[in-house]
Structures are given as structure tokens and as C-alpha cells.
C-alpha atoms as a PDB file:
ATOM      1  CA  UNK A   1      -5.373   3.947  -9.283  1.00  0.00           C
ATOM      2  CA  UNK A   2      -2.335   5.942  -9.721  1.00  0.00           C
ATOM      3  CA  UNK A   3      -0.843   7.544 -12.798  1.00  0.00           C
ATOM      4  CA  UNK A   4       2.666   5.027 -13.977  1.00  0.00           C
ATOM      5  CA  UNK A   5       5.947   4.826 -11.905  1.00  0.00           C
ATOM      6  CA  UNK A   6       3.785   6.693  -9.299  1.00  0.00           C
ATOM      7  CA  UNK A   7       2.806   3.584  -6.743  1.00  0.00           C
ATOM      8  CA  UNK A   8       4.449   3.381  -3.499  1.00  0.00           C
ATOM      9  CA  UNK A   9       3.444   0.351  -0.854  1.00  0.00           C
ATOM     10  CA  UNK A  10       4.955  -0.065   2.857  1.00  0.00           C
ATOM     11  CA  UNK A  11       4.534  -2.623   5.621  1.00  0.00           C
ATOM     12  CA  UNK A  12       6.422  -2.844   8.537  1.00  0.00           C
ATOM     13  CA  UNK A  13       7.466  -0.787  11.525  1.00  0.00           C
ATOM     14  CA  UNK A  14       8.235   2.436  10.684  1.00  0.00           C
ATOM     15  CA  UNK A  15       7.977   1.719   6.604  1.00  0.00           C
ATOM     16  CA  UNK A  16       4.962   4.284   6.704  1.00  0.00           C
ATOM     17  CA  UNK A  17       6.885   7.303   7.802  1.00  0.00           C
ATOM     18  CA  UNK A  18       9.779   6.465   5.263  1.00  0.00           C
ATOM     19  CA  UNK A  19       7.394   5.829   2.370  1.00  0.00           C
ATOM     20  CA  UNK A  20       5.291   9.151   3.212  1.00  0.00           C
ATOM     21  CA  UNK A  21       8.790  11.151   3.238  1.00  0.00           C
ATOM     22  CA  UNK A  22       9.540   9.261   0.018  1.00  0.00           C
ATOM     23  CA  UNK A  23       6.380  10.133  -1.920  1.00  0.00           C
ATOM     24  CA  UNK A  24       6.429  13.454  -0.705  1.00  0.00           C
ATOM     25  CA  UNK A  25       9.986  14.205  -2.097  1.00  0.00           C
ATOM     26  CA  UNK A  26       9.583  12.445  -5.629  1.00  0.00           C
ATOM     27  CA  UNK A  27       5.576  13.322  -5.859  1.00  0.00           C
ATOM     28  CA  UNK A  28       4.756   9.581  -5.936  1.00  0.00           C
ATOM     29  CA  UNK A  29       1.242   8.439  -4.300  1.00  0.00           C
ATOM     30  CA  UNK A  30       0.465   5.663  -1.615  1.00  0.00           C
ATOM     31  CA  UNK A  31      -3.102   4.115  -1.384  1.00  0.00           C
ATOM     32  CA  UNK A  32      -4.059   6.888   1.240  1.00  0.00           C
ATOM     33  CA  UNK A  33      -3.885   9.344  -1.651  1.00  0.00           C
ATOM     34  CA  UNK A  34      -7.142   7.644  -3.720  1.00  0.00           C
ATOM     35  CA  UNK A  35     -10.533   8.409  -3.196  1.00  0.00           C
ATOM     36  CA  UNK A  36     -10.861   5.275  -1.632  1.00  0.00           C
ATOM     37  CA  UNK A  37      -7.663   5.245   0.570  1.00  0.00           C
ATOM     38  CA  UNK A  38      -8.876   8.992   1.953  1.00  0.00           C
ATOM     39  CA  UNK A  39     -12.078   8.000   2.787  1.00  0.00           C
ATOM     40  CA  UNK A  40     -11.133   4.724   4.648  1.00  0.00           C
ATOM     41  CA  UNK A  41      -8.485   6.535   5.933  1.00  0.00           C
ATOM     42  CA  UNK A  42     -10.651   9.189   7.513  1.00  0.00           C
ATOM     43  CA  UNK A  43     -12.689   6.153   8.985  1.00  0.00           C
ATOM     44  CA  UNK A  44     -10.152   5.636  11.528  1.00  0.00           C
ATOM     45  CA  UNK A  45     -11.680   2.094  11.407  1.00  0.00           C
ATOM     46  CA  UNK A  46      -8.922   0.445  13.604  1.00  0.00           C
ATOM     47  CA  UNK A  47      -9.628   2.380  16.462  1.00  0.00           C
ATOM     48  CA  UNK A  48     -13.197   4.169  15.705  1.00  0.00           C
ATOM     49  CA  UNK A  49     -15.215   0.715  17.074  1.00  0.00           C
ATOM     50  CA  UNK A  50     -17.101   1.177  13.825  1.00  0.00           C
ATOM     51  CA  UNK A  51     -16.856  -2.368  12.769  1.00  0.00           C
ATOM     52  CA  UNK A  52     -14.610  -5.141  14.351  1.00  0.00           C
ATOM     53  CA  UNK A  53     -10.532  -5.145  13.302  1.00  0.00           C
ATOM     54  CA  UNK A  54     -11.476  -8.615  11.041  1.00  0.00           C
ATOM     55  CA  UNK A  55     -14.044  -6.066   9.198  1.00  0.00           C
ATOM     56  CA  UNK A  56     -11.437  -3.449   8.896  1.00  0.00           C
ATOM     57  CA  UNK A  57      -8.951  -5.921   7.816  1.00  0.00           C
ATOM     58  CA  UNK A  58     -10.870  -6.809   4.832  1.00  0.00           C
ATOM     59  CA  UNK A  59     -11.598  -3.615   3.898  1.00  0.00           C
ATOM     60  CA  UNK A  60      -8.273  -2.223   3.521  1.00  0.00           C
ATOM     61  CA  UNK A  61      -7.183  -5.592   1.891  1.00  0.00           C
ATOM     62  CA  UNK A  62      -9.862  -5.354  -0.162  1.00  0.00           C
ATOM     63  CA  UNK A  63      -9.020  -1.891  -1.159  1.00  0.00           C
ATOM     64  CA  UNK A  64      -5.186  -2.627  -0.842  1.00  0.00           C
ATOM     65  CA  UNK A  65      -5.787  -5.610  -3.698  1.00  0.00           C
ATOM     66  CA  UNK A  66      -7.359  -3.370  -6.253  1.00  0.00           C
ATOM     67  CA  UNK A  67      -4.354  -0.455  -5.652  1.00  0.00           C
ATOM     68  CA  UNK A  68      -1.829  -2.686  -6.480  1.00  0.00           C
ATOM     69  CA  UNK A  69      -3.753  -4.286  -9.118  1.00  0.00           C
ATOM     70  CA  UNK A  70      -4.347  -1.276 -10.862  1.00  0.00           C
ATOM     71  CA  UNK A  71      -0.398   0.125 -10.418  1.00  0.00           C
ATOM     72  CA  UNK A  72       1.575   0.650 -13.355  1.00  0.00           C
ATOM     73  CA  UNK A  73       5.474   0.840 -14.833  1.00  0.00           C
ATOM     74  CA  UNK A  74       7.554   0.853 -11.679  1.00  0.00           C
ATOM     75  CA  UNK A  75       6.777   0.326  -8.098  1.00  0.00           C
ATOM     76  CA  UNK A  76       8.365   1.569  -4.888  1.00  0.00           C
ATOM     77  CA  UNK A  77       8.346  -0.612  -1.769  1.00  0.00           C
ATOM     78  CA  UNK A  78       8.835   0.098   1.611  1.00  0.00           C
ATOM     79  CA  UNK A  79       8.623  -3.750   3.188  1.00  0.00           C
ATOM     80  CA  UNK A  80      11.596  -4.576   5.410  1.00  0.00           C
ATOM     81  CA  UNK A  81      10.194  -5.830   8.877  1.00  0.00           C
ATOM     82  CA  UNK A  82       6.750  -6.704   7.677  1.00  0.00           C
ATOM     83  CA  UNK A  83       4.885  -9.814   9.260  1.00  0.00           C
ATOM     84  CA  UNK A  84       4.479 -12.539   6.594  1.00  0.00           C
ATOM     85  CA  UNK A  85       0.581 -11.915   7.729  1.00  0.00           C
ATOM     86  CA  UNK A  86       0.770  -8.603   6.675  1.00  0.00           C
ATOM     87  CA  UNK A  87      -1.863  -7.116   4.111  1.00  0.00           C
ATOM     88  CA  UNK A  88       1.059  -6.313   1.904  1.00  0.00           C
ATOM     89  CA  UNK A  89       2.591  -9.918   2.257  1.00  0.00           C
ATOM     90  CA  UNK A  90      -0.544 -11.737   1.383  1.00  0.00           C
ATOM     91  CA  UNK A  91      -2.564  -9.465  -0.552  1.00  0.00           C
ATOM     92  CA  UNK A  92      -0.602  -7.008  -2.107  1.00  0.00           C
ATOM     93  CA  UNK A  93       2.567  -8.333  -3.270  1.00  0.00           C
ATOM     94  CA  UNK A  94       0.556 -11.644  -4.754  1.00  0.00           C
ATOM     95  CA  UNK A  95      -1.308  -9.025  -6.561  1.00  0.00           C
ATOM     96  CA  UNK A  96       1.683  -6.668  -7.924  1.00  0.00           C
ATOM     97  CA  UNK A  97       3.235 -10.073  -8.829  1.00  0.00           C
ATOM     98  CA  UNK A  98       0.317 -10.869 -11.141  1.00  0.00           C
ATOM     99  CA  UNK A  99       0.143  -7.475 -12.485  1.00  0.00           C
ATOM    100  CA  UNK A 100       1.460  -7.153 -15.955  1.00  0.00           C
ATOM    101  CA  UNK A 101       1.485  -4.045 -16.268  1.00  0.00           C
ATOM    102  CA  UNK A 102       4.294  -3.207 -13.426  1.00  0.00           C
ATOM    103  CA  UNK A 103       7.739  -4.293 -14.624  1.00  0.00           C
ATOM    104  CA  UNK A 104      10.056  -2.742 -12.111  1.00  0.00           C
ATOM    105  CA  UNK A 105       9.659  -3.170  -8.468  1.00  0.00           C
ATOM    106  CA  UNK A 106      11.854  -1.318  -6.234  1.00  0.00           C
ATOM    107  CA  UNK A 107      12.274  -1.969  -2.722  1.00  0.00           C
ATOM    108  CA  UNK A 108      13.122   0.349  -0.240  1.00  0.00           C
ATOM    109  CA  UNK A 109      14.608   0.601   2.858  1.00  0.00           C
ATOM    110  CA  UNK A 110      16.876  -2.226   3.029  1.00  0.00           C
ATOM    111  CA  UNK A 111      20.077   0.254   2.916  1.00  0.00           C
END
């Protein structure tokens, strides 16, 4: 979990580099900055041949549902150009919609 007004999500081409330059200027956090999102980063699972791309999939959507389940007070999103299949499309937005305890989503990007 993150501390409120502190989530940040991103999906899309080149979302991740303008969401990392955005939580590094305002000291916000993205799900690579939890214990969880640092260790499955460091898995490289995508491209390590640890466990098939379906496995990885679910992992990070797993991991991806509980981050923005757990976010609080106001959001920042990076999502212009993401695939509708996207973890953040089907898994993470569903869940920040459901969340009551975000009431401000901001989304990024679209300047």
C-alpha cells in the first residue's frame, strides 16, 4: 500500500517513463515501489523464462489488484494508449472504481 494522495498507475506506451518522472518530481509511489512490486520487479518474470507470460500475467494482476485496492485520497493516472486488455483496464481501474476510499482520480497525460 501507499501512504494517501501518493498512488500513481500507468498503462500504455510510454505512460511508464512519464509516470516514473512524475513520481519522482512530486515523491508519489507506483506499485514497483512496494515490497511486493520490488520483488516481482526484480523477477524480471516477462523475460527471465521463470514461469510462462499467462503466469506472470496473473501475478502482477494479482499484485496490481491489491495496489489499487489498498490506494487512498487521490490517484494519479498515466493511461492514454492502453489496450482495453491491459492489466490496468481490467484489473486495476475496476478495482480503484470500487475503492471507497480514493475520491479523486487524476489522469495524466492526455495534454
Amino acid at each position: 500500500s501507499t501512504p494517501k494522495d501518493s498512488a500513481v498507475f500507468y498503462s500504455g506506451f510510454g505512460n511508464r517513463q512519464k509516470a516514473f518522472e512524475f513520481k519522482l518530481k512530486l515523491d508519489k509511489l507506483t506499485i514497483e515501489d512496494t515490497s511486493g512490486g520490488k520483488w516481482l520487479h526484480q523477477q524480471d518474470l516477462f523475460r527471465s523464462g521463470k514461469v510462462s507470460v499467462e503466469q506472470a500475467l496473473k501475478l502482477w494482476g494479482r499484485l496490481s489488484e491489491r495496489y489499487a485496492a489498498s490506494a487512498k485520497g487521490e490517484v494519479t493516472i498515466f493511461s492514454n494508449g492502453s489496450r482495453p486488455s491491459s492489466i490496468f483496464n481490467r484489473i486495476e481501474y475496476p478495482a480503484l472504481r470500487k475503492n471507497v476510499d480514493v475520491y479523486k482520480k487524476i489522469f495524466r497525460g492526455y495534454e
